[in-house]
PDB file of N, CA and C in Angstrom:
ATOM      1  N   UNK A   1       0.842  -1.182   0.000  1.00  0.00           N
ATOM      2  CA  UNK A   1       0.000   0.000   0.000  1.00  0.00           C
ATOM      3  C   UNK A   1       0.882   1.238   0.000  1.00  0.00           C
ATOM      4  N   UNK A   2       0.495   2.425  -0.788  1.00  0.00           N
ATOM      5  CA  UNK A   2       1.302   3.478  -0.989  1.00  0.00           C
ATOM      6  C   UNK A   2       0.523   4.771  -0.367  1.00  0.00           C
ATOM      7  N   UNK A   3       0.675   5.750   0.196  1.00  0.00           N
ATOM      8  CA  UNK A   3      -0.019   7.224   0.570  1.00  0.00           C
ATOM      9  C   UNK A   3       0.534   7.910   0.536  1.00  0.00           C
ATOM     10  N   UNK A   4      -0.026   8.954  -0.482  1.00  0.00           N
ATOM     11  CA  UNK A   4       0.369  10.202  -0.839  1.00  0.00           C
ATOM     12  C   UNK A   4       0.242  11.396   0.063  1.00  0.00           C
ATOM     13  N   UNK A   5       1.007  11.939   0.816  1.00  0.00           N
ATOM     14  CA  UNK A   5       0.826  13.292   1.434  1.00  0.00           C
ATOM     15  C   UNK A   5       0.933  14.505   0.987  1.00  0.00           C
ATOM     16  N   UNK A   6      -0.263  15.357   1.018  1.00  0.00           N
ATOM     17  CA  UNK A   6      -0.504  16.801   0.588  1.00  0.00           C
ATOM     18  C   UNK A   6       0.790  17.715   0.764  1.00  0.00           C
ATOM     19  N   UNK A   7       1.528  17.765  -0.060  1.00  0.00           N
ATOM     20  CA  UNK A   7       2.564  18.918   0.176  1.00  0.00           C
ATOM     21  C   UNK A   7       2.641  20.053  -0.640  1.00  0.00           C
ATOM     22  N   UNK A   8       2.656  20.817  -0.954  1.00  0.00           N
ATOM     23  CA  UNK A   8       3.776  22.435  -1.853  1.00  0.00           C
ATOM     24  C   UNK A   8       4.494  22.226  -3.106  1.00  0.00           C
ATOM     25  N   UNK A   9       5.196  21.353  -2.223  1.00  0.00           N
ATOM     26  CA  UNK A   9       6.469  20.964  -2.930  1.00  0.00           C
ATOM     27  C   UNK A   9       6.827  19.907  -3.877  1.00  0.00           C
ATOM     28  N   UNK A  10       7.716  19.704  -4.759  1.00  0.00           N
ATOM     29  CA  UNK A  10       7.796  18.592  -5.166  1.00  0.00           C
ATOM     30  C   UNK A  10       7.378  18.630  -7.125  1.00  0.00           C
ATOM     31  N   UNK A  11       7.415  19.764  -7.398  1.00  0.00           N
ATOM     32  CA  UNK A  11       6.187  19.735  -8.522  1.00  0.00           C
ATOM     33  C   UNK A  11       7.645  19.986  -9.650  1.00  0.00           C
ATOM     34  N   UNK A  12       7.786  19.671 -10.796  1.00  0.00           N
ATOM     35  CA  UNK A  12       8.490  19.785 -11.529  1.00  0.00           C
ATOM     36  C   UNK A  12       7.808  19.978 -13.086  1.00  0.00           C
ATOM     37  N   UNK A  13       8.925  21.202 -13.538  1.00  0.00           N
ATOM     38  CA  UNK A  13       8.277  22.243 -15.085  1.00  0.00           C
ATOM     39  C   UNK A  13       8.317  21.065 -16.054  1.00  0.00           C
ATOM     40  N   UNK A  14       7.488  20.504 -16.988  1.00  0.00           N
ATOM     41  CA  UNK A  14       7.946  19.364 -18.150  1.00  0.00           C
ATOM     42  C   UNK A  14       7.605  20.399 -19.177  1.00  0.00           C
ATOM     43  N   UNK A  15       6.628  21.326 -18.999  1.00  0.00           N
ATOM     44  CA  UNK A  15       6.685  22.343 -20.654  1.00  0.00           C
ATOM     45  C   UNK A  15       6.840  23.561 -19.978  1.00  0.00           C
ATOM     46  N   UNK A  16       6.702  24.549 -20.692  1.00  0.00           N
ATOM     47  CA  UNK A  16       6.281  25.997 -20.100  1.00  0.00           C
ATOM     48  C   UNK A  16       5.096  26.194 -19.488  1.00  0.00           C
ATOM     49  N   UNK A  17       5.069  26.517 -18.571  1.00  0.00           N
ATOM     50  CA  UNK A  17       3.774  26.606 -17.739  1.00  0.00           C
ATOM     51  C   UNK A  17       2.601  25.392 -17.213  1.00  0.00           C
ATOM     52  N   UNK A  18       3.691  24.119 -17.359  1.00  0.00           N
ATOM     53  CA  UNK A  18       2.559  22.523 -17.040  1.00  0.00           C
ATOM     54  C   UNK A  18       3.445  22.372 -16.096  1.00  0.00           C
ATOM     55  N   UNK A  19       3.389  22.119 -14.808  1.00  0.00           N
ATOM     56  CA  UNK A  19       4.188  21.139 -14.098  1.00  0.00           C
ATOM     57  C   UNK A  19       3.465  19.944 -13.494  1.00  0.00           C
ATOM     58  N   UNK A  20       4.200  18.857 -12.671  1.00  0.00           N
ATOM     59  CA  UNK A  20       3.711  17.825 -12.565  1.00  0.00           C
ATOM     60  C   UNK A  20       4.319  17.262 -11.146  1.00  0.00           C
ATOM     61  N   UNK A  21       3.476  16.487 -10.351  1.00  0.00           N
ATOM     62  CA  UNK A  21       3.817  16.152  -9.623  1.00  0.00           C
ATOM     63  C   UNK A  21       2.895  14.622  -9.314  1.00  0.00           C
ATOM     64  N   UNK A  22       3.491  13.714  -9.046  1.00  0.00           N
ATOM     65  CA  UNK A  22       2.946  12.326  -9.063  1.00  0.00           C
ATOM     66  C   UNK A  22       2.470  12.136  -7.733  1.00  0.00           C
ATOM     67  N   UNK A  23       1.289  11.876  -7.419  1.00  0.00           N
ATOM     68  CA  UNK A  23       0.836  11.575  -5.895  1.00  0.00           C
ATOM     69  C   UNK A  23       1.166  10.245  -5.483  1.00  0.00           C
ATOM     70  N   UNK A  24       0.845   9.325  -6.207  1.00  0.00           N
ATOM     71  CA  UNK A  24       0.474   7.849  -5.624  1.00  0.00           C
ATOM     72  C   UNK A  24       0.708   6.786  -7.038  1.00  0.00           C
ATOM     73  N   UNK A  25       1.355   5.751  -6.918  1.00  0.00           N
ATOM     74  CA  UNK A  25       0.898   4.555  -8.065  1.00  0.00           C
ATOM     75  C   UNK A  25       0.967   3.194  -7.528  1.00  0.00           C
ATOM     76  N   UNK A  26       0.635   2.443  -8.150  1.00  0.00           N
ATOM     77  CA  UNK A  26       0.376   1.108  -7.949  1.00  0.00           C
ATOM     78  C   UNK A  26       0.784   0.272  -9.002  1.00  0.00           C
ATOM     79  N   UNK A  27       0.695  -0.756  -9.230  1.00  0.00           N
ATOM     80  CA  UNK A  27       0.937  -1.889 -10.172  1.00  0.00           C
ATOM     81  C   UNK A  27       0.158  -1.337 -11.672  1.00  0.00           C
ATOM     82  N   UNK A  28      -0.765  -1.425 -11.476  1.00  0.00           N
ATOM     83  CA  UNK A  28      -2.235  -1.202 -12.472  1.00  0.00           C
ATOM     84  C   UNK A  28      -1.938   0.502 -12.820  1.00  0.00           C
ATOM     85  N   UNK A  29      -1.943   1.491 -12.204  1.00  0.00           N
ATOM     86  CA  UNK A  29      -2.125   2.665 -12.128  1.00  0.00           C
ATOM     87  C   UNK A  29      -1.736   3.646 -11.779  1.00  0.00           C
ATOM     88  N   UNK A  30      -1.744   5.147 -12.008  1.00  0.00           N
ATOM     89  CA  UNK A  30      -1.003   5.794 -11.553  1.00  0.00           C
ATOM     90  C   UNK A  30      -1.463   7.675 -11.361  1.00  0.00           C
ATOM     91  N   UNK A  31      -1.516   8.306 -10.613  1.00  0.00           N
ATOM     92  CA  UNK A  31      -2.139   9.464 -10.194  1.00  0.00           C
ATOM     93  C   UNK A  31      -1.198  10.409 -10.421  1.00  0.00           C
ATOM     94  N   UNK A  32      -1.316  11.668 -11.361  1.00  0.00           N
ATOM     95  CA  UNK A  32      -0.570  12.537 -10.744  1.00  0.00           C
ATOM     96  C   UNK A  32      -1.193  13.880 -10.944  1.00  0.00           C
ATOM     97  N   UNK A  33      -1.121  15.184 -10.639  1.00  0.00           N
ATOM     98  CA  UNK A  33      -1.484  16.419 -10.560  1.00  0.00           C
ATOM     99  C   UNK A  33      -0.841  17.417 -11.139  1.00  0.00           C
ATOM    100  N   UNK A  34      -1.321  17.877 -11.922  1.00  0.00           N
ATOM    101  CA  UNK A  34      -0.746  19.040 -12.999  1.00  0.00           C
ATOM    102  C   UNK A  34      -1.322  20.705 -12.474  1.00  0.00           C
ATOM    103  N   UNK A  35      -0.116  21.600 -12.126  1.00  0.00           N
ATOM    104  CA  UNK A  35      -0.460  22.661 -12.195  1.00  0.00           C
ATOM    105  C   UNK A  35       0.004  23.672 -13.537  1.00  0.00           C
ATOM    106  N   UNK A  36      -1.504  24.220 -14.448  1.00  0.00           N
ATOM    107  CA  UNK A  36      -1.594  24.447 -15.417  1.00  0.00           C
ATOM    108  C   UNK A  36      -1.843  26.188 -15.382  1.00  0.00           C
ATOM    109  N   UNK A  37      -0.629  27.004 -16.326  1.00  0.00           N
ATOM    110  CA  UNK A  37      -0.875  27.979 -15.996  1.00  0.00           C
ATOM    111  C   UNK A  37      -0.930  28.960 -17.271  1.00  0.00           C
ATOM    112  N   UNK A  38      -2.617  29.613 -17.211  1.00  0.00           N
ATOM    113  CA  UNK A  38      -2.890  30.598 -18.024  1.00  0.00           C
ATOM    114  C   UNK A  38      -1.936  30.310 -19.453  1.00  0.00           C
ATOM    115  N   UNK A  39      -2.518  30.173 -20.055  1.00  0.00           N
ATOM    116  CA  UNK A  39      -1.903  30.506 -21.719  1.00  0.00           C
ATOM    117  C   UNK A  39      -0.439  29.159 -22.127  1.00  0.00           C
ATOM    118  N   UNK A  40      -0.291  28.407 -20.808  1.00  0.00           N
ATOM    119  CA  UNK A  40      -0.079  27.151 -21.701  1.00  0.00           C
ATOM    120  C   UNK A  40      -0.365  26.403 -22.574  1.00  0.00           C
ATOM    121  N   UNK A  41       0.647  25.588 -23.140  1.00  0.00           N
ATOM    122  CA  UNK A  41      -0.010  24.649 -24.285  1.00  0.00           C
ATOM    123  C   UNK A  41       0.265  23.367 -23.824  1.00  0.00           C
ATOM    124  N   UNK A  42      -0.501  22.119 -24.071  1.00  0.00           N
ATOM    125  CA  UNK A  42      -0.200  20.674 -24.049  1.00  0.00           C
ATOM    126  C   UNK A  42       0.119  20.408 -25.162  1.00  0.00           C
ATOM    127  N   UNK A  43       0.827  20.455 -26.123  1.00  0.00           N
ATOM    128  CA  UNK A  43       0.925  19.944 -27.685  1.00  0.00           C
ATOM    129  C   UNK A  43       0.393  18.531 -27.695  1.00  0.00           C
ATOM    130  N   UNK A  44       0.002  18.342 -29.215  1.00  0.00           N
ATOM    131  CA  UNK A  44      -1.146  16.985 -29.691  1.00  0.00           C
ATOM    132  C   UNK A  44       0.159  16.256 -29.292  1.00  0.00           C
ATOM    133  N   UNK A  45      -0.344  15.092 -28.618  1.00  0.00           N
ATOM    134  CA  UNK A  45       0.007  13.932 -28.495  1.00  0.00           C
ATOM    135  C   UNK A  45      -0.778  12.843 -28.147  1.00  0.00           C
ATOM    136  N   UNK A  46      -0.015  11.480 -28.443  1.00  0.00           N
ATOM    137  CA  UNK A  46      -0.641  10.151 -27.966  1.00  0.00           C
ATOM    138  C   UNK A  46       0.551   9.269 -26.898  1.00  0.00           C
ATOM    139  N   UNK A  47      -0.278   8.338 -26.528  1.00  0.00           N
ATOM    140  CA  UNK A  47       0.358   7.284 -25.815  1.00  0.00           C
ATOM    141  C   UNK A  47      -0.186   6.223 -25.473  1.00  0.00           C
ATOM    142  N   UNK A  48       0.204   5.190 -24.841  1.00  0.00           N
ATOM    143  CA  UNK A  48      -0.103   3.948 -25.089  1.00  0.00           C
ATOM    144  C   UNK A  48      -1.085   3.659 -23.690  1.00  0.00           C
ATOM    145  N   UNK A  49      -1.251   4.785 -22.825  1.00  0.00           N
ATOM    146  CA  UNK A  49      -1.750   4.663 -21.179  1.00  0.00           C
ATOM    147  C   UNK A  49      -3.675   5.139 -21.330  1.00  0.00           C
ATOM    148  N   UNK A  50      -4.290   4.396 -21.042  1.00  0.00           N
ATOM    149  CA  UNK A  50      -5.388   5.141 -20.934  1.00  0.00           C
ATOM    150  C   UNK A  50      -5.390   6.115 -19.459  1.00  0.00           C
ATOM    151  N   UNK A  51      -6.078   7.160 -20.059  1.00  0.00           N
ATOM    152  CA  UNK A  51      -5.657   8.617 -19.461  1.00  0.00           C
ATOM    153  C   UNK A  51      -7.243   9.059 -18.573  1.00  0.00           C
ATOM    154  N   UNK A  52      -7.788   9.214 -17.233  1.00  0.00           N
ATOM    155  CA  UNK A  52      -8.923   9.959 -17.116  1.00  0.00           C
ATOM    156  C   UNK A  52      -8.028  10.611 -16.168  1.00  0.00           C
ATOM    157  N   UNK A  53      -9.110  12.100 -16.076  1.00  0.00           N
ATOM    158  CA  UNK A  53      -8.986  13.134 -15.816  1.00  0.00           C
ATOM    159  C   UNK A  53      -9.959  13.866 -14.930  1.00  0.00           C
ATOM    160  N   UNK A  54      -9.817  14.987 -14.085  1.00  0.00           N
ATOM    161  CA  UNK A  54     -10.604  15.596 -13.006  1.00  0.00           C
ATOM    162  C   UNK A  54      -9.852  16.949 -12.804  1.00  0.00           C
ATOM    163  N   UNK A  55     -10.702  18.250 -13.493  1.00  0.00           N
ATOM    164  CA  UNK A  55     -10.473  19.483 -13.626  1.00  0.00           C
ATOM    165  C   UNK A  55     -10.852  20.175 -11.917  1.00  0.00           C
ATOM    166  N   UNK A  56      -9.807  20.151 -11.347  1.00  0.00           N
ATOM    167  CA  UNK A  56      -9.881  20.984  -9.499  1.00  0.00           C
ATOM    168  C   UNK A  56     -10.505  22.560  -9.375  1.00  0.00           C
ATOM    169  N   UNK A  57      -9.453  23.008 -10.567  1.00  0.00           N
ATOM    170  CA  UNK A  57      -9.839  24.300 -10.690  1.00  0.00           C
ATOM    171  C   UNK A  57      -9.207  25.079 -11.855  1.00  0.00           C
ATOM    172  N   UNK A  58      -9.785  26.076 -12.110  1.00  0.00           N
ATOM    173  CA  UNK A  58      -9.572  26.563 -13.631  1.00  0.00           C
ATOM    174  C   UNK A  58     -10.192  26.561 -15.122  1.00  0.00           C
ATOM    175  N   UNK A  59      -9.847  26.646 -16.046  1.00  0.00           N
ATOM    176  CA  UNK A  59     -10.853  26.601 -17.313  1.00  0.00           C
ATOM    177  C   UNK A  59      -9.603  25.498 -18.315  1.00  0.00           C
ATOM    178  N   UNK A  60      -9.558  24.353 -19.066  1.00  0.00           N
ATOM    179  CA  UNK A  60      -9.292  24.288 -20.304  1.00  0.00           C
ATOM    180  C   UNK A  60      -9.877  23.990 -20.946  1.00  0.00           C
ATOM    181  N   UNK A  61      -9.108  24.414 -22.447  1.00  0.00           N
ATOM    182  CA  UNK A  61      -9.751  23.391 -23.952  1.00  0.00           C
ATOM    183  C   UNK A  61      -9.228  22.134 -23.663  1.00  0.00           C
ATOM    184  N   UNK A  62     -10.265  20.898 -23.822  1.00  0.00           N
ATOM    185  CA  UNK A  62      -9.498  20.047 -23.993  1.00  0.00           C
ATOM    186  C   UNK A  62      -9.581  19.439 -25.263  1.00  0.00           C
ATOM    187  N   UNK A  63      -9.275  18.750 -26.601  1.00  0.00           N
ATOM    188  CA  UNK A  63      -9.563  18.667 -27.401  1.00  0.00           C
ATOM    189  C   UNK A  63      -8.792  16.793 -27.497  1.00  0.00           C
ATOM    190  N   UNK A  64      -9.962  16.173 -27.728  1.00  0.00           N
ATOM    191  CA  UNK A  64      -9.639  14.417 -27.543  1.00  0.00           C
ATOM    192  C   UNK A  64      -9.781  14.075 -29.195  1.00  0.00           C
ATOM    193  N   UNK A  65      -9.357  13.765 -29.720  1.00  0.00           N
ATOM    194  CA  UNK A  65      -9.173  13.075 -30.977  1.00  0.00           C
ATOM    195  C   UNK A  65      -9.988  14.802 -32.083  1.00  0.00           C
ATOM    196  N   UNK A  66     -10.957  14.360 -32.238  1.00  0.00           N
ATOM    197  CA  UNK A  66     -11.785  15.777 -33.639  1.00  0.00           C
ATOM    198  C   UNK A  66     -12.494  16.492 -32.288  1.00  0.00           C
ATOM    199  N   UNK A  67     -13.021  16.249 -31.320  1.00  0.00           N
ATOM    200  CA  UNK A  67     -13.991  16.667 -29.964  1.00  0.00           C
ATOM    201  C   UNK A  67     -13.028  17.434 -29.193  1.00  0.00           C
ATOM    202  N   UNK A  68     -13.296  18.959 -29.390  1.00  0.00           N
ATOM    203  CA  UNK A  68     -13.178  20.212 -28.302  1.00  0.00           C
ATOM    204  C   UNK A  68     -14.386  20.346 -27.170  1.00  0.00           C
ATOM    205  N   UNK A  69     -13.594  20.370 -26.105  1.00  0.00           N
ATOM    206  CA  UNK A  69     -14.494  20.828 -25.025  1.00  0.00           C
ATOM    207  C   UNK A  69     -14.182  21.845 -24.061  1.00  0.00           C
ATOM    208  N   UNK A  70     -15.044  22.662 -23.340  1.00  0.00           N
ATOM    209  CA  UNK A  70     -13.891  23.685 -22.466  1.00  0.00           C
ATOM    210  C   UNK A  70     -14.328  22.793 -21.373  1.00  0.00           C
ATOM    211  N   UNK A  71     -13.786  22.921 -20.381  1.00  0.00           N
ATOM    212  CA  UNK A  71     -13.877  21.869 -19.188  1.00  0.00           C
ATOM    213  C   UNK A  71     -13.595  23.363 -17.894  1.00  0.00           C
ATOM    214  N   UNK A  72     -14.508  22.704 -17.145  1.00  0.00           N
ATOM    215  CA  UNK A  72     -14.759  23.899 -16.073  1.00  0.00           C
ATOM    216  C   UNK A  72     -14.186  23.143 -14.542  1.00  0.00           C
ATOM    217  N   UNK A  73     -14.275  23.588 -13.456  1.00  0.00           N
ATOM    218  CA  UNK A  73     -14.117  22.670 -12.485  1.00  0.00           C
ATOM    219  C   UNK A  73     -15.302  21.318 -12.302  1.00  0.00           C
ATOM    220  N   UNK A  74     -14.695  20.557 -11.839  1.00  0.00           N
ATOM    221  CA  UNK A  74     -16.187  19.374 -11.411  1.00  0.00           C
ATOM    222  C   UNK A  74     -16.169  18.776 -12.873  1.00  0.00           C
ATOM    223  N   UNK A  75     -15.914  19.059 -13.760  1.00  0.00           N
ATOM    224  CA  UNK A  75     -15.639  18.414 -15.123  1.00  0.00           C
ATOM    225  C   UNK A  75     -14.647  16.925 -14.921  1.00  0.00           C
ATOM    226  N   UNK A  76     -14.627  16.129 -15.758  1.00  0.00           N
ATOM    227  CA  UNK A  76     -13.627  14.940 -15.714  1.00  0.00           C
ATOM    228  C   UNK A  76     -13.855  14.232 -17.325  1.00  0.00           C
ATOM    229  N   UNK A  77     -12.842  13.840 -17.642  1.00  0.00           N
ATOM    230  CA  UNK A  77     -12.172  13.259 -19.077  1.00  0.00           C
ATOM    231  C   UNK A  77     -12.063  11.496 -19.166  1.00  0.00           C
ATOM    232  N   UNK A  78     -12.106  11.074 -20.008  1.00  0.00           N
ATOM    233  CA  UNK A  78     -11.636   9.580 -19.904  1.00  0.00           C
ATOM    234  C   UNK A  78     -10.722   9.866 -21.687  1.00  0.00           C
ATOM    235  N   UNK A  79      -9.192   9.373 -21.431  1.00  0.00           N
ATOM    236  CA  UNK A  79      -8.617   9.576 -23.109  1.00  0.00           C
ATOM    237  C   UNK A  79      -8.350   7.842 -23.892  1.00  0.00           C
ATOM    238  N   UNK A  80      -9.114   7.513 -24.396  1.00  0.00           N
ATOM    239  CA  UNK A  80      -8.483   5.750 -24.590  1.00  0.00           C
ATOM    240  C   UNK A  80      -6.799   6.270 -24.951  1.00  0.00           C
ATOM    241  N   UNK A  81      -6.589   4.827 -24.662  1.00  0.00           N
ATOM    242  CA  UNK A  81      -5.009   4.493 -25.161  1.00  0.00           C
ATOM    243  C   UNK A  81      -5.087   4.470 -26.523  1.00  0.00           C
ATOM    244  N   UNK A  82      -3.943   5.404 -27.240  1.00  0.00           N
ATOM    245  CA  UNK A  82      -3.609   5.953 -28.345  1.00  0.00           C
ATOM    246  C   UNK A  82      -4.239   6.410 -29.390  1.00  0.00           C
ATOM    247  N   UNK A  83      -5.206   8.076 -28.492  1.00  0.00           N
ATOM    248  CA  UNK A  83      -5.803   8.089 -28.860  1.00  0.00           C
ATOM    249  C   UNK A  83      -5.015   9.944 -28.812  1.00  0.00           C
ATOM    250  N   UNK A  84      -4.966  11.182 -29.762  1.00  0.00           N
ATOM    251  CA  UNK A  84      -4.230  11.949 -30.186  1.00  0.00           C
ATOM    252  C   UNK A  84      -4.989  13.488 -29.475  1.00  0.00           C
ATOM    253  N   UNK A  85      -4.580  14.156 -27.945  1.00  0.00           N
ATOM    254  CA  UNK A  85      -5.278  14.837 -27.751  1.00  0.00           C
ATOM    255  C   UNK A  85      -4.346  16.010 -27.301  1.00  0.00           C
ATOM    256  N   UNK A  86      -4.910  17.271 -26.912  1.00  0.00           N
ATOM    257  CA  UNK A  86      -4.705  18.321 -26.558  1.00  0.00           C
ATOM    258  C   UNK A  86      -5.059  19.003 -25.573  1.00  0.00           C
ATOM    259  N   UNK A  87      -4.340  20.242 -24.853  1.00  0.00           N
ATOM    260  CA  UNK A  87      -5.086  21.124 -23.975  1.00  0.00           C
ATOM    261  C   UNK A  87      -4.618  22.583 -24.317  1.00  0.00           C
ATOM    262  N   UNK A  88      -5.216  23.430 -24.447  1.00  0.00           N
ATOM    263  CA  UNK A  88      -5.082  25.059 -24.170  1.00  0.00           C
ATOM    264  C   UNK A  88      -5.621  25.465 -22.864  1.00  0.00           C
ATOM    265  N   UNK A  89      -4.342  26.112 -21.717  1.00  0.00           N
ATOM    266  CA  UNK A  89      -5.417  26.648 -20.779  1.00  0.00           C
ATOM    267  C   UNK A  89      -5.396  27.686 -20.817  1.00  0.00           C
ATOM    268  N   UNK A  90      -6.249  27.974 -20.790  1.00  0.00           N
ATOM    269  CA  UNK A  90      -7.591  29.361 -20.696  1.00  0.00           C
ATOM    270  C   UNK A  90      -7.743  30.397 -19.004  1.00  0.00           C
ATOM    271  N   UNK A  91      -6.948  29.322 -17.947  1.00  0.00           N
ATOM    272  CA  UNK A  91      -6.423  29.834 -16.953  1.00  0.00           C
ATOM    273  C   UNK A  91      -6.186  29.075 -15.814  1.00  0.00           C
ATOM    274  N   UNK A  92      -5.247  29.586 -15.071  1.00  0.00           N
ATOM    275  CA  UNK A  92      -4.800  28.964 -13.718  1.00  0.00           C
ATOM    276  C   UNK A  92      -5.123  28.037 -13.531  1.00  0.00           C
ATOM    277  N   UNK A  93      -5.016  26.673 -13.327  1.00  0.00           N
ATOM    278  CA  UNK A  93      -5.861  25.248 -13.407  1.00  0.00           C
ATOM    279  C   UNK A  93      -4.878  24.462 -12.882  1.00  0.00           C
ATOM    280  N   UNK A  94      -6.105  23.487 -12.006  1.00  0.00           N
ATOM    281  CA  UNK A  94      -5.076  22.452 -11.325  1.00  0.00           C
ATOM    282  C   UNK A  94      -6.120  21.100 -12.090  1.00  0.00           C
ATOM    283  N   UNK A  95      -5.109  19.800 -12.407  1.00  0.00           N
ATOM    284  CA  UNK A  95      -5.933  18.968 -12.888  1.00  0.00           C
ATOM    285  C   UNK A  95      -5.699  17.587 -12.349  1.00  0.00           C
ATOM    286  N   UNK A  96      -5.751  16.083 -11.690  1.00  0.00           N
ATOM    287  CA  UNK A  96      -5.601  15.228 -11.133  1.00  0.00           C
ATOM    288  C   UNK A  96      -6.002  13.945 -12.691  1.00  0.00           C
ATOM    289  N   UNK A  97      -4.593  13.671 -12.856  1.00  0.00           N
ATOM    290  CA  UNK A  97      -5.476  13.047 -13.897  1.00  0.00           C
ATOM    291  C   UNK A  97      -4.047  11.442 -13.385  1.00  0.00           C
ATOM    292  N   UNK A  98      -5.052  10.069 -13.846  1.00  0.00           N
ATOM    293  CA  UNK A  98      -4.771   9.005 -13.952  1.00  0.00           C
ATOM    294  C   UNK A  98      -4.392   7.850 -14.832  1.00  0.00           C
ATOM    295  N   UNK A  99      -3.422   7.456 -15.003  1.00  0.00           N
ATOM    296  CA  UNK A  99      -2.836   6.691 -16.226  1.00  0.00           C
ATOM    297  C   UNK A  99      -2.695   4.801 -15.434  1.00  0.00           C
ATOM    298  N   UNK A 100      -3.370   4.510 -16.861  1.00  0.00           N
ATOM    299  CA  UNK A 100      -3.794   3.017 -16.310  1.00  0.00           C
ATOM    300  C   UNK A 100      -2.758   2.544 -17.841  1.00  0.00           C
ATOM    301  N   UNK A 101      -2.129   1.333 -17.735  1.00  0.00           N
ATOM    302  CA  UNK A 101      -1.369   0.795 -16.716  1.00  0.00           C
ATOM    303  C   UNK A 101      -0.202   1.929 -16.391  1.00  0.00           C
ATOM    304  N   UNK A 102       0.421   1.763 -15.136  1.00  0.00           N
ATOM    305  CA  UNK A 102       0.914   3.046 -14.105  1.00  0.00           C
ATOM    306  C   UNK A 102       2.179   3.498 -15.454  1.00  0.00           C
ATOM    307  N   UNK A 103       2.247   4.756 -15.537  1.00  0.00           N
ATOM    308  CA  UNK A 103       3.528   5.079 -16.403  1.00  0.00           C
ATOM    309  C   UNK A 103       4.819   5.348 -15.602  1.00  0.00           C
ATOM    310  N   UNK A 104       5.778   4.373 -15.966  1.00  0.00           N
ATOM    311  CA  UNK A 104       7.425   4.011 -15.234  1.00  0.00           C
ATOM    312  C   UNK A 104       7.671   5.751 -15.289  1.00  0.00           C
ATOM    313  N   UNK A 105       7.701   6.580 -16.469  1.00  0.00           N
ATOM    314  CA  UNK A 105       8.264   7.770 -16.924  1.00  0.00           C
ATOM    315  C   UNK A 105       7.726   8.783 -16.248  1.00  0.00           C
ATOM    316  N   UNK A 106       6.570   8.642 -15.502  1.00  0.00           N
ATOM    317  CA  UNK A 106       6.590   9.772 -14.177  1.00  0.00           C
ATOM    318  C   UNK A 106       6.612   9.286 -12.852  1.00  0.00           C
ATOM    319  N   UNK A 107       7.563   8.232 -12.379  1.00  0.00           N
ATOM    320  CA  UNK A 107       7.787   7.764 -10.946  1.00  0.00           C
ATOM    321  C   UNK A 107       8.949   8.694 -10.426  1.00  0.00           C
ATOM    322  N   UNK A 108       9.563   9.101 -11.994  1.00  0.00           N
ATOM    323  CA  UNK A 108      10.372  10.016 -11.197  1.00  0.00           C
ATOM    324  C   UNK A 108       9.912  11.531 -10.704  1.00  0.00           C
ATOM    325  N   UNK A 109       8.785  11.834 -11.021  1.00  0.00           N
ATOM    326  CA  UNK A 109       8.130  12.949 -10.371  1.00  0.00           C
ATOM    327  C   UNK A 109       7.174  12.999  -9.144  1.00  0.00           C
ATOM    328  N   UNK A 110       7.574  11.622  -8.745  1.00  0.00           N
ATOM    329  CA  UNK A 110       7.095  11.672  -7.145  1.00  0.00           C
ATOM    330  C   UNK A 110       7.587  12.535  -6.178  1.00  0.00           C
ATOM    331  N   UNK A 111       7.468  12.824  -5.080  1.00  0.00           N
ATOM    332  CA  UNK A 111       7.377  13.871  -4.629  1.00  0.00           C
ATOM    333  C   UNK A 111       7.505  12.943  -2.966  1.00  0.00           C
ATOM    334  N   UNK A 112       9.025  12.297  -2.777  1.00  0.00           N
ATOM    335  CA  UNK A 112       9.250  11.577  -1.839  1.00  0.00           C
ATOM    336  C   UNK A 112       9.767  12.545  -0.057  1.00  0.00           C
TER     337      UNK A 112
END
């Protein structure tokens, strides 16, 4: 069993204005939290992890394969595996999103 504790700290830049910080994973799965800021970009990409998602706070585009959506708080996403999507944020935004099976390539953004 693994538990994640609420901290500050720990969050690391992967683009301009996305950072990331990994809460918790498991065998199967894996949690981490993105703080998203005003007028970032997610550039189109895919991957092999199915991806859902839970907007905390803030506004984005999210755009999943041809389907734009703006996503508000209380909003949440499901992305299949390799499937080609995007985000524009629109502002300040925190997002909790989950990758099934767990991705090795953000264990190093745990936050030990």
């Amino acid at each position: 069993m693994m538990v994640g504790i609420a901290s500050e700290n720990g969050y690391t830049e992967i683009l301009p204005g996305i950072r990331i910080k990994t809460l918790c994973y498991g065998e199967a799965m894996l949690m981490s939290e993105f703080l998203l800021q005003k007028g970032a970009l997610l550039p189109s990409h895919q991957h092999p992890y199915e991806q859902t998602g839970y907007l905390v706070k803030g506004n984005i585009k999210l755009t999943i394969g041809e389907v734009s959506q703006n996503i508000f708080p209380g909003y949440s996403w499901s992305i299949p595996a390799g499937v080609s999507h995007f985000a524009e944020i629109l502002a300040d935004s925190v997002a909790i999103e989950v990758f099934s099976p767990a991705r090795e390539d953000y264990l190093k953004y745990l936050d030990q």
